[in-house]
Each structure stands twice: as structure tokens, then as C-alpha cells.
C-alpha atoms as a PDB file:
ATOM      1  CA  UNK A   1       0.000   0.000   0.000  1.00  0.00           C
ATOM      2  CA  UNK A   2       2.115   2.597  -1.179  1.00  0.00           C
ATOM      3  CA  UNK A   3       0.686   5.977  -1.302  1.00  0.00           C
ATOM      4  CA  UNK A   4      -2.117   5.157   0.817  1.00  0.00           C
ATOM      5  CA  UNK A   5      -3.358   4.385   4.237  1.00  0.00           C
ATOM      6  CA  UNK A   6      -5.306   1.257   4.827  1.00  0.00           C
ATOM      7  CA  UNK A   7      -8.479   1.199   7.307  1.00  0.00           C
ATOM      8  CA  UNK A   8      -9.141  -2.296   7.754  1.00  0.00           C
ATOM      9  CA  UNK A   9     -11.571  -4.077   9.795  1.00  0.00           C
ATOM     10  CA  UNK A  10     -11.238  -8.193  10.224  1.00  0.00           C
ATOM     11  CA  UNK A  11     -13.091 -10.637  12.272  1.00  0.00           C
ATOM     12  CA  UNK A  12     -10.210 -10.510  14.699  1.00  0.00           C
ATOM     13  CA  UNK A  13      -8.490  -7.567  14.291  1.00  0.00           C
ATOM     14  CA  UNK A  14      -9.253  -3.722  14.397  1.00  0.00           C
ATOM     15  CA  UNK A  15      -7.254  -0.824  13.491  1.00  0.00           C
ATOM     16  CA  UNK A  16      -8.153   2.406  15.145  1.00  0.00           C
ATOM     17  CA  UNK A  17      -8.046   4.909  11.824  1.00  0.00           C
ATOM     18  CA  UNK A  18     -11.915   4.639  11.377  1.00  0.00           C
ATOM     19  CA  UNK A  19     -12.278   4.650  15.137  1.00  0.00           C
ATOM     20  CA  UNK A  20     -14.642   1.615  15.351  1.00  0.00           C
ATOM     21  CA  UNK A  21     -14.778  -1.905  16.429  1.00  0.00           C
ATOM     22  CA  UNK A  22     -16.315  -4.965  16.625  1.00  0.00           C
ATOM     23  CA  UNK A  23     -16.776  -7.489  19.529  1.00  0.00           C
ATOM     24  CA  UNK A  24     -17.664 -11.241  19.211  1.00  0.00           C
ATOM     25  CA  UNK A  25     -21.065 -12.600  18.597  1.00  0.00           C
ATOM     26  CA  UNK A  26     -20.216 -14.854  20.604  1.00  0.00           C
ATOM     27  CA  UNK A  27     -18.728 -14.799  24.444  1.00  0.00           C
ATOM     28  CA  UNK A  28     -14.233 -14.978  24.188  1.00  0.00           C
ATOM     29  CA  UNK A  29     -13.275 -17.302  26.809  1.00  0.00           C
ATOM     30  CA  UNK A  30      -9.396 -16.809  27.760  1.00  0.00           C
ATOM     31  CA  UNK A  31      -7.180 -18.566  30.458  1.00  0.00           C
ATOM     32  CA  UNK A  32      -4.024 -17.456  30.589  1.00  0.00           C
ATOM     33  CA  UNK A  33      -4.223 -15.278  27.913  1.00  0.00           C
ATOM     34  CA  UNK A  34      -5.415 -18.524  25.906  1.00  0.00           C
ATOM     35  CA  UNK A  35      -7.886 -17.597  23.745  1.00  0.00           C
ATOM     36  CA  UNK A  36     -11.080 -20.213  23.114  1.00  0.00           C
ATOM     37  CA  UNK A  37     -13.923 -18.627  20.826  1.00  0.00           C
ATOM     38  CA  UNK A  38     -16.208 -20.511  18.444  1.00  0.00           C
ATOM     39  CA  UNK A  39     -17.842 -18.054  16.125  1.00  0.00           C
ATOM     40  CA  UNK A  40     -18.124 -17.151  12.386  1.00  0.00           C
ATOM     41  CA  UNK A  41     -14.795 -16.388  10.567  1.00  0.00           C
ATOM     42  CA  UNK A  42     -14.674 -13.077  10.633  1.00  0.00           C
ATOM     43  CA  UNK A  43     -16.702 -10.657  13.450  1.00  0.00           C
ATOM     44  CA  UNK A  44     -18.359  -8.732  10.891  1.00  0.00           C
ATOM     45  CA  UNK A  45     -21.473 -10.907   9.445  1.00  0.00           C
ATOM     46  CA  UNK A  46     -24.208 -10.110   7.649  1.00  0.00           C
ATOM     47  CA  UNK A  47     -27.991 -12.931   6.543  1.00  0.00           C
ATOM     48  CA  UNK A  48     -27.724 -14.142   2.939  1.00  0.00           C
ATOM     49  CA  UNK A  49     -31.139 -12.411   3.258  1.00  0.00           C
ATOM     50  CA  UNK A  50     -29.703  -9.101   3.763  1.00  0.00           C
ATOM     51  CA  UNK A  51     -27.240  -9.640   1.338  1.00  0.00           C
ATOM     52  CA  UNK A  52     -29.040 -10.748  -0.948  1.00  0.00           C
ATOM     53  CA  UNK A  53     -31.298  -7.920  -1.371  1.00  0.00           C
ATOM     54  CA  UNK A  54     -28.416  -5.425  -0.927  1.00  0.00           C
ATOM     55  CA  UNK A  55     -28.199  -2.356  -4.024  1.00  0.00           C
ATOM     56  CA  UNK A  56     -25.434  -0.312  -2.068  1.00  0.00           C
ATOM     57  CA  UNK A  57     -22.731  -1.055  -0.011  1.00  0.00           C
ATOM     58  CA  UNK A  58     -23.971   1.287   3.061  1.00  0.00           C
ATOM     59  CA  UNK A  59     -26.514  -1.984   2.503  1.00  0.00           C
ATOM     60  CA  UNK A  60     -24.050  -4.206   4.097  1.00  0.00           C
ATOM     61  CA  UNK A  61     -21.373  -2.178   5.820  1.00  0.00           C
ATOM     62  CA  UNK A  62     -22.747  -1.656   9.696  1.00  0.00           C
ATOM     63  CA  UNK A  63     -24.237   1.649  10.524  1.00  0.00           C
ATOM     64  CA  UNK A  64     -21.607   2.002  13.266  1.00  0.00           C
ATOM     65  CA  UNK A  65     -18.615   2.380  10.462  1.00  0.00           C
ATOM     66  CA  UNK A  66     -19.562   5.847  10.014  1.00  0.00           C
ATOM     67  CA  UNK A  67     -16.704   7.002   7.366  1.00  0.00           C
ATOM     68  CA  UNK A  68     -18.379   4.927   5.250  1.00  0.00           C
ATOM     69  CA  UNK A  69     -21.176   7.088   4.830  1.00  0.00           C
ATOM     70  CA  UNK A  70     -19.619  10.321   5.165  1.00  0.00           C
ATOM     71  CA  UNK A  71     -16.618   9.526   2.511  1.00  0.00           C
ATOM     72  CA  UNK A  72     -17.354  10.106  -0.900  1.00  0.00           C
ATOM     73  CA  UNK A  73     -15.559   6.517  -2.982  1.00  0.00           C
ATOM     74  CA  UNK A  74     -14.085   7.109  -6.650  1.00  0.00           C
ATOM     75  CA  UNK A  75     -13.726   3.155  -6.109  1.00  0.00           C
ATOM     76  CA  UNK A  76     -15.394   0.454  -4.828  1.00  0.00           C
ATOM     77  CA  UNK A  77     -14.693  -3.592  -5.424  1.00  0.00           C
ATOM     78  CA  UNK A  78     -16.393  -6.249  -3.763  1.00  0.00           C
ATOM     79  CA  UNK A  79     -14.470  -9.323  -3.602  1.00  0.00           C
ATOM     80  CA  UNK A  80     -15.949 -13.023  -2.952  1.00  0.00           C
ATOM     81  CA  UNK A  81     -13.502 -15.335  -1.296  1.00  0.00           C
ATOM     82  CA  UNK A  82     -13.870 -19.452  -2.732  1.00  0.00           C
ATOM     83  CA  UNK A  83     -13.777 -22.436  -0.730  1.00  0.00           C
ATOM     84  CA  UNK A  84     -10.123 -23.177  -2.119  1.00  0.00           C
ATOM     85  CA  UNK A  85      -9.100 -19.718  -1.397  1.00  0.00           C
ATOM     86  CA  UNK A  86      -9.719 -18.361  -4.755  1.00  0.00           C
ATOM     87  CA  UNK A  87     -10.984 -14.684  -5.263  1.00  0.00           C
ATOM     88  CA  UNK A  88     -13.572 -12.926  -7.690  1.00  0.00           C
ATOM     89  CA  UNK A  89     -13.882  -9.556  -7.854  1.00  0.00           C
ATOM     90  CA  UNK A  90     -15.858  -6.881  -9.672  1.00  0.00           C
ATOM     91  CA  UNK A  91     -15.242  -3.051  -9.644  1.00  0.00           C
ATOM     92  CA  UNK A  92     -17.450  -0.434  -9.380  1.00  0.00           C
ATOM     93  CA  UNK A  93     -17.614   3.204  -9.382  1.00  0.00           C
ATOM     94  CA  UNK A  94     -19.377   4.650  -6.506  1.00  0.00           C
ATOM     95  CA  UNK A  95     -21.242   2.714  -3.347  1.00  0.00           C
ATOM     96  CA  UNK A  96     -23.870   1.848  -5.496  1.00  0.00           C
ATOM     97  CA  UNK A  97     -23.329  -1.808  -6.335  1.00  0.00           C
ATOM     98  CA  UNK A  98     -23.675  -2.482 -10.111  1.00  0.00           C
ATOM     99  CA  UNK A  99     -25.582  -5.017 -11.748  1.00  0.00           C
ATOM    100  CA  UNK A 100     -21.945  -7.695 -12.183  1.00  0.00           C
ATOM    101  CA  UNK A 101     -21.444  -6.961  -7.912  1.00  0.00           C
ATOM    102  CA  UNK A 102     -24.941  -7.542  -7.386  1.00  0.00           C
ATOM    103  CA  UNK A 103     -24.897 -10.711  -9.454  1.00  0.00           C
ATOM    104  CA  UNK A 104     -21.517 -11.764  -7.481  1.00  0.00           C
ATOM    105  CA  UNK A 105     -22.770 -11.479  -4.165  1.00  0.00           C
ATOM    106  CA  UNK A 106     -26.426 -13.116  -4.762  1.00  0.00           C
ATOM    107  CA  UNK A 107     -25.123 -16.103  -6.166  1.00  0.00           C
ATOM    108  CA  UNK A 108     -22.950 -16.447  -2.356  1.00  0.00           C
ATOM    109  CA  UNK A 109     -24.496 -18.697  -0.264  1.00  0.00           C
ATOM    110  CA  UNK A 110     -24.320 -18.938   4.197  1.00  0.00           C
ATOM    111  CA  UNK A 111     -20.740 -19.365   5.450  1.00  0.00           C
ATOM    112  CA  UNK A 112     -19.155 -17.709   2.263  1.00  0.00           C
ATOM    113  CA  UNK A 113     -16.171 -14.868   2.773  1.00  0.00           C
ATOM    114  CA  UNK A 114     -16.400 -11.659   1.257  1.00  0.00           C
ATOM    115  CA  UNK A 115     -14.670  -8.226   1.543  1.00  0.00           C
ATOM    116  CA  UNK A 116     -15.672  -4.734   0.206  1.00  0.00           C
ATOM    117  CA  UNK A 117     -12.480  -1.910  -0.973  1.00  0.00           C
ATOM    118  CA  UNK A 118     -13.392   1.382  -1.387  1.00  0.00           C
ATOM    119  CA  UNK A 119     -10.726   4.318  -1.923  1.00  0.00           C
ATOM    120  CA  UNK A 120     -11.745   7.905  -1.263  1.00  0.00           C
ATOM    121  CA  UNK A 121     -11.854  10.695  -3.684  1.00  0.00           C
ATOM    122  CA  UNK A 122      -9.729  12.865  -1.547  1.00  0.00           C
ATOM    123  CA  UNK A 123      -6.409  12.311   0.256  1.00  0.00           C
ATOM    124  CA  UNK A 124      -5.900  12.279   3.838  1.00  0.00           C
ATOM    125  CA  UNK A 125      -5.560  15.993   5.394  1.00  0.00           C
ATOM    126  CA  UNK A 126      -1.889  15.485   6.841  1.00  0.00           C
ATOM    127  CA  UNK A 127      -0.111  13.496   4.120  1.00  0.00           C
ATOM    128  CA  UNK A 128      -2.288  14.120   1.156  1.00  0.00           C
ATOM    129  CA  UNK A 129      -2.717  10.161   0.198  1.00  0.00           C
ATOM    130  CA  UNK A 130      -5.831   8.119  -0.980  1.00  0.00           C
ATOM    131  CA  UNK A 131      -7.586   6.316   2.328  1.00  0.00           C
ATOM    132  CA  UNK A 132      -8.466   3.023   1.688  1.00  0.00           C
ATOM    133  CA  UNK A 133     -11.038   1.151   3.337  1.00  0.00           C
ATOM    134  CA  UNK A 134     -12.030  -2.832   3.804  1.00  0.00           C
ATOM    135  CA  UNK A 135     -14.165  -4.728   5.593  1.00  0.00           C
ATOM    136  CA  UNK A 136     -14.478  -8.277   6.029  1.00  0.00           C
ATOM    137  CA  UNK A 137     -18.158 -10.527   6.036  1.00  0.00           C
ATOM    138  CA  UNK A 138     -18.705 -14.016   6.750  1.00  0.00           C
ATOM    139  CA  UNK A 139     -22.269 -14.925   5.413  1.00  0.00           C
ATOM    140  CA  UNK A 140     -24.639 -16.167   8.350  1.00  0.00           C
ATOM    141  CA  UNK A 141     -28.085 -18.028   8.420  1.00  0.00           C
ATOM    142  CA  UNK A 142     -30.843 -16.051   9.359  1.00  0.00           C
ATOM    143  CA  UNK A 143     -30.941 -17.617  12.816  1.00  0.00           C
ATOM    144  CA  UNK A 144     -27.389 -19.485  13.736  1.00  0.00           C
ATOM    145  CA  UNK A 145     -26.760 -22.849  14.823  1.00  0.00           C
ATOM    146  CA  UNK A 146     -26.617 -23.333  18.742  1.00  0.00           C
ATOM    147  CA  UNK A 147     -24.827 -25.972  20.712  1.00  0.00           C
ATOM    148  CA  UNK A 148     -27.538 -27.521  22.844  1.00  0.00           C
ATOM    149  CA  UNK A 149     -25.683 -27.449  26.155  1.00  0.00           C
ATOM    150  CA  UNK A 150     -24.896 -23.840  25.821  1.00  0.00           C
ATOM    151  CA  UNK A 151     -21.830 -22.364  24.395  1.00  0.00           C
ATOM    152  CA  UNK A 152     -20.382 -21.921  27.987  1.00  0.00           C
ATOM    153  CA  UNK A 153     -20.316 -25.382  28.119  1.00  0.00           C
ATOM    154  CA  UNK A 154     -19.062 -26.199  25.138  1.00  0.00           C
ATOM    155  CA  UNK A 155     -16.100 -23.681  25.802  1.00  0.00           C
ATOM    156  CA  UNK A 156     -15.468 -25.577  29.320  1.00  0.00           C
ATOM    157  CA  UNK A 157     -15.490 -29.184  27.403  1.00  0.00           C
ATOM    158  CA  UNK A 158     -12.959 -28.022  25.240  1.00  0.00           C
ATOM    159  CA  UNK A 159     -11.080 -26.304  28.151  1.00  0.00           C
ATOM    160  CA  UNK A 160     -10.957 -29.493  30.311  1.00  0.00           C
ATOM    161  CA  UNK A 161     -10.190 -31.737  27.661  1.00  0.00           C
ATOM    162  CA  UNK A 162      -6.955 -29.722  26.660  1.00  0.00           C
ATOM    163  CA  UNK A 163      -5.822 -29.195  30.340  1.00  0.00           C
ATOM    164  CA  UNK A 164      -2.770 -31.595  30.244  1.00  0.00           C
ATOM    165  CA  UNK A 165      -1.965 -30.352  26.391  1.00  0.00           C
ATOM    166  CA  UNK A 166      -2.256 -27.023  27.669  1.00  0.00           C
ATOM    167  CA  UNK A 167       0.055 -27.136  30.918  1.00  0.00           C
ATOM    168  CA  UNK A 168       3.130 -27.577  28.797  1.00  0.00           C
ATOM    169  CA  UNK A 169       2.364 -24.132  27.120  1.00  0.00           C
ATOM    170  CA  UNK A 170       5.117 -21.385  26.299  1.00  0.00           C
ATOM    171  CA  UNK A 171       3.227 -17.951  25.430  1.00  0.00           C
ATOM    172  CA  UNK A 172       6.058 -16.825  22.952  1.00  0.00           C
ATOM    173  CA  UNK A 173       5.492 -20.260  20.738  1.00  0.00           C
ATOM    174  CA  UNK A 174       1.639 -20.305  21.220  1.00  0.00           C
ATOM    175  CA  UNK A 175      -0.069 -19.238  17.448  1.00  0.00           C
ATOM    176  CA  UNK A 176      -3.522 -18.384  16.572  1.00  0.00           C
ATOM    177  CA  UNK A 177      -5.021 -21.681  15.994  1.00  0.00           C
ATOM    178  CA  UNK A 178      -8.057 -22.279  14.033  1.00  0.00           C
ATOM    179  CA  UNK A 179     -10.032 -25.647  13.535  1.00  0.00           C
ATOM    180  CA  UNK A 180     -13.107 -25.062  10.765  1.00  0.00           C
ATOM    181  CA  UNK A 181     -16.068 -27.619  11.762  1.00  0.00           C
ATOM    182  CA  UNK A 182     -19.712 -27.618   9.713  1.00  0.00           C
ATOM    183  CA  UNK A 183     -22.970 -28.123  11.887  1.00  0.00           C
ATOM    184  CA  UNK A 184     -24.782 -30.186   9.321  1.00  0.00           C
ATOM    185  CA  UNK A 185     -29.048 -29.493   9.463  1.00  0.00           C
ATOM    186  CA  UNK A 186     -29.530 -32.495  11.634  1.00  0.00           C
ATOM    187  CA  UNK A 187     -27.497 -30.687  14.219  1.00  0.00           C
ATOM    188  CA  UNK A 188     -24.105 -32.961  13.649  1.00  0.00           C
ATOM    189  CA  UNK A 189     -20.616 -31.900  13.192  1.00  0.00           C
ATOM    190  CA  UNK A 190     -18.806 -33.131  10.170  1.00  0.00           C
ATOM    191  CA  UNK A 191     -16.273 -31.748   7.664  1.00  0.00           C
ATOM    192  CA  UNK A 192     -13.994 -30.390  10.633  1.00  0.00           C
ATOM    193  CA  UNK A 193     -10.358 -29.580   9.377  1.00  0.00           C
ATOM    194  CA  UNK A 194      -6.992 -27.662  10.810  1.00  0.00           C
ATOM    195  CA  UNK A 195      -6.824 -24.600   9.009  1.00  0.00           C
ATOM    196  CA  UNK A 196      -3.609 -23.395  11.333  1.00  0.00           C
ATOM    197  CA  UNK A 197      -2.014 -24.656  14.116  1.00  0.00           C
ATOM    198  CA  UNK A 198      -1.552 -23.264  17.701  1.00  0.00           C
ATOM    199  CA  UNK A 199       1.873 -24.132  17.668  1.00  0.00           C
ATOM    200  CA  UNK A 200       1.410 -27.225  19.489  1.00  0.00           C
ATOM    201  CA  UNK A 201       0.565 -30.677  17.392  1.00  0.00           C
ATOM    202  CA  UNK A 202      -0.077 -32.593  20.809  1.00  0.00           C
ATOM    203  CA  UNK A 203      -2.914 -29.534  21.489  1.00  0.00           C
ATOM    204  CA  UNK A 204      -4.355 -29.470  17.764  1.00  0.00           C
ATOM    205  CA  UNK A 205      -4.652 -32.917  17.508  1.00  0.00           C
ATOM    206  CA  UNK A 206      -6.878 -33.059  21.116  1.00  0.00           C
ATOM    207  CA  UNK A 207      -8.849 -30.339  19.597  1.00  0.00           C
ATOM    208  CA  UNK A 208      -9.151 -31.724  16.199  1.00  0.00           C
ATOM    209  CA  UNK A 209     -10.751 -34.986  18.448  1.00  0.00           C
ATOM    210  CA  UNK A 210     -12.521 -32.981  21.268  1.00  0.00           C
ATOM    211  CA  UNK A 211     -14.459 -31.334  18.443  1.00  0.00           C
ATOM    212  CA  UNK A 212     -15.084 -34.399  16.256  1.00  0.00           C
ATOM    213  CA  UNK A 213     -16.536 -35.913  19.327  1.00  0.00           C
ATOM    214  CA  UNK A 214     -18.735 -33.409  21.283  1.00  0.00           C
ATOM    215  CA  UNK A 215     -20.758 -34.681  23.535  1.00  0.00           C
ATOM    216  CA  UNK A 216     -24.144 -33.209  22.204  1.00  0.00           C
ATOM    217  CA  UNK A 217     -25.984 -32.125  19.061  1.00  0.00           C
ATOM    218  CA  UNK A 218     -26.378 -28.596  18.135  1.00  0.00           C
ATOM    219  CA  UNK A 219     -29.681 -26.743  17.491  1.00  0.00           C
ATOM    220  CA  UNK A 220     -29.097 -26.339  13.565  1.00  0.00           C
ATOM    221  CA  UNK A 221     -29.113 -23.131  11.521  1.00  0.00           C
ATOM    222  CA  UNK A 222     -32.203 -21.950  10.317  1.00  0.00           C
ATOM    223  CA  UNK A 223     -33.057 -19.806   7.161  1.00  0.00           C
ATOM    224  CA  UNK A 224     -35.693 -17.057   6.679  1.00  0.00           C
ATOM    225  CA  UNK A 225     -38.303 -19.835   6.001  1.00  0.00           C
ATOM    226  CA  UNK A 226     -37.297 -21.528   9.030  1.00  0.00           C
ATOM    227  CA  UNK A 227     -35.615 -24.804   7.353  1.00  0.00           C
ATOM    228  CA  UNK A 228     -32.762 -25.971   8.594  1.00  0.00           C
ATOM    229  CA  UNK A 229     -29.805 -25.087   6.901  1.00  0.00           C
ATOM    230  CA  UNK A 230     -25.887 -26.172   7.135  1.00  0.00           C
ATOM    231  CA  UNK A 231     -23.583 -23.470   8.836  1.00  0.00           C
ATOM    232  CA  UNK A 232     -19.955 -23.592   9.165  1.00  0.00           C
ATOM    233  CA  UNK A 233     -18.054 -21.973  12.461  1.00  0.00           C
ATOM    234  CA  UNK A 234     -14.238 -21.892  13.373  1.00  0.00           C
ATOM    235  CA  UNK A 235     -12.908 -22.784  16.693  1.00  0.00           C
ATOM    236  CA  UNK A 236      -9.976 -20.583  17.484  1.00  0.00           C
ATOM    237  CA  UNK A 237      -7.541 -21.390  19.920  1.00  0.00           C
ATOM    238  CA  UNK A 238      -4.283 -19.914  21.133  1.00  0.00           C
ATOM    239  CA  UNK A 239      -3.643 -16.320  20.854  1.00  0.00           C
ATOM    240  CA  UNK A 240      -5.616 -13.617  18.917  1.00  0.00           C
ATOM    241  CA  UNK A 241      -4.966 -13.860  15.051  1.00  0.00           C
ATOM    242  CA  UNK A 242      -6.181 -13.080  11.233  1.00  0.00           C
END
């Protein structure tokens, strides 16, 4: 980035330019400065629903990211991330989304990444360079999947079950670890994988198991209509990350 400034907001981390942030959906646990969350992939989310009727990006940026709406764009992209990491993008103009973006983002579906750019019109008032903005969406069901004993409890099951993996730990080699699981509509985990390690191969392979194996069923992910739909969540473990 360089001749601009970059304002970027992830799941799990915030920089201070636009003088915002986000907190979890769902409650951070920490012990030790050991971080356990289960939640989407990144903080900022937004319903298929939502998206799906969307004709502006102030449609799907939060009302609390304020530059957005004061900042006139001379360009905007919205970018759809793929399963294997691939990226499709189409340009625009202005916040109004045009007819390729909307296409893009209607065909996503619930757990798909996606991230908007926009550049402003007019440099920053001390150095004179382009701001750039981003944000980052994970796609959510219109009512999310639930672990039926609470997620307190499922952040204590995984807690106890890593307490001898975890006793061994050294904060400088801890990493952010992440372990992707789907809760199918019958309210069953499957497809979980490793995305990165904590560090530790002893600790993500008791996690890897710990989550294969919960003890109960999840509530499953409902649509607008109310049908159960599949959802995928990320376990991350270790210290705070991208």
C-alpha cells in the first residue's frame, strides 16, 4: 500500500483509523491469555437475506462504520472469497453496487467470505494520500446454529479436555489456531479440518478430536423460512490472530 493508508476491519483484528470496532457474537473465553472462541470467521457478518437484497454497499457495511457514509468513494470492489481460497472480484464506481457486484454477491451462499475496498476521492488531510477502506463478512443463516448445552459449556469441554496439552504451554510459541467444523441441518458436526495450528501438534490434535466428538448435538441453523440449513463456524484457539 504505497501511497495510501489502509483502514481495515477483520473478524479478529481492528485498526483504530476509522475509530470503530467490533466485539464477538459470541462470548471470548481466555485462560491465561489462551484464547477459546467458536464463532463465524470473521466478526463482521451479515444474513444471505440481507445480502441478498443489498443495491449499495452502506446496505451491508454496519451503521456504526460511520466514514463509510460520510466519505465520498471514486472506487469500490467487492471481492468473494472461494472455498479453495480463490478470489472474484468486480469493480465499481461509486457505493452503489452495479448489476456484475450484485450478481456476485447473490449467487454467495451462508458461510461464504467476502470483503468490500473502497478508496476515497480525496487524500488524507496530513499526508495528502488516498484512504483506503475494507471490511471483512462471513455470510450467516438467518438464525445461527446453537450448541444444545450452551456455548459456555461447550467452551469448558474443550477447556478441560486440553488441560494436560495445555500445561506444557510457552506464550512466545503459542499461534492463533483455528479448527473449521460444519454443523450439518440435523445438528451434527462433520467436515472439521486444521486450518492453522496453535503451535502445538499434541494440542491441535486433542482439539481436532474434542471437536469431532462433542458430547451433544447442536440446534441447527435456520433460514428465513425456518428450514434448517448447514452453517460452518471456526474454533480458534491460542492467541488472537487473522
Amino acid at each position: 500500500m504505497k501511497k495510501s493508508i489502509l483502514v481495515m476491519i477483520t473478524g479478529l483484528a481492528t485498526l483504530t483509523l476509522a475509530g470503530f470496532g467490533f466485539t464477538s457474537r459470541m462470548t471470548v473465553d481466555t485462560d491465561l491469555d489462551i484464547l477459546y472462541k467458536v464463532d463465524s470467521r470473521y466478526t463482521a457478518t451479515i444474513t444471505k437475506e440481507d445480502l441478498h437484497s443489498a443495491t449499495s454497499v452502506l446496505d451491508i457495511v454496519p451503521k456504526i462504520a460511520t466514514d463509510w457514509w460520510k466519505v465520498e468513494f471514486h472506487s469500490v470492489s467487492v471481492t468473494v472469497i472461494g472455498e479453495n481460497g480463490n478470489e472474484t472480484r468486480f469493480e465499481g464506481n461509486s457505493k452503489k453496487l452495479n448489476a456484475a457486484q450484485i450478481m456476485l454477491l447473490q449467487s454467495t451462499d451462508y458461510s461464504t467470505d467476502f470483503y468490500i475496498n473502497a478508496s476515497s476521492n480525496n487524500g488524507h488531510s496530513a499526508t495528502g494520500c488516498r484512504i483506503n477502506y475494507a471490511y471483512y463478512f462471513t455470510i450467516i443463516p438467518e438464525k445461527e446454529a446453537e450448541y444444545a448445552g450452551g456455548h459456555d459449556q461447550l467452551i469448558k469441554y474443550l477447556k478441560e479436555g486440553t488441560k494436560e496439552q495445555t500445561a506444557i504451554i510457552e506464550q512466545d510459541l503459542l499461534r492463533p489456531g483455528q479448527v473449521s467444523f460444519t454443523v450439518t441441518e440435523k445438528g451434527v458436526v462433520d467436515n472439521v479440518k486444521l486450518q492453522s495450528t496453535s503451535g502445538y501438534a499434541s494440542i491441535d490434535d486433542t482439539l481436532f478430536d474434542l471437536i469431532c466428538n462433542m458430547p451433544e448435538i447442536w440446534q441447527p441453523a435456520t433460514n428465513a423460512k425456518g428450514e434448517a440449513v448447514p452453517q460452518e463456524l471456526v474454533f480458534f484457539f491460542g492467541q488472537e490472530g487473522c
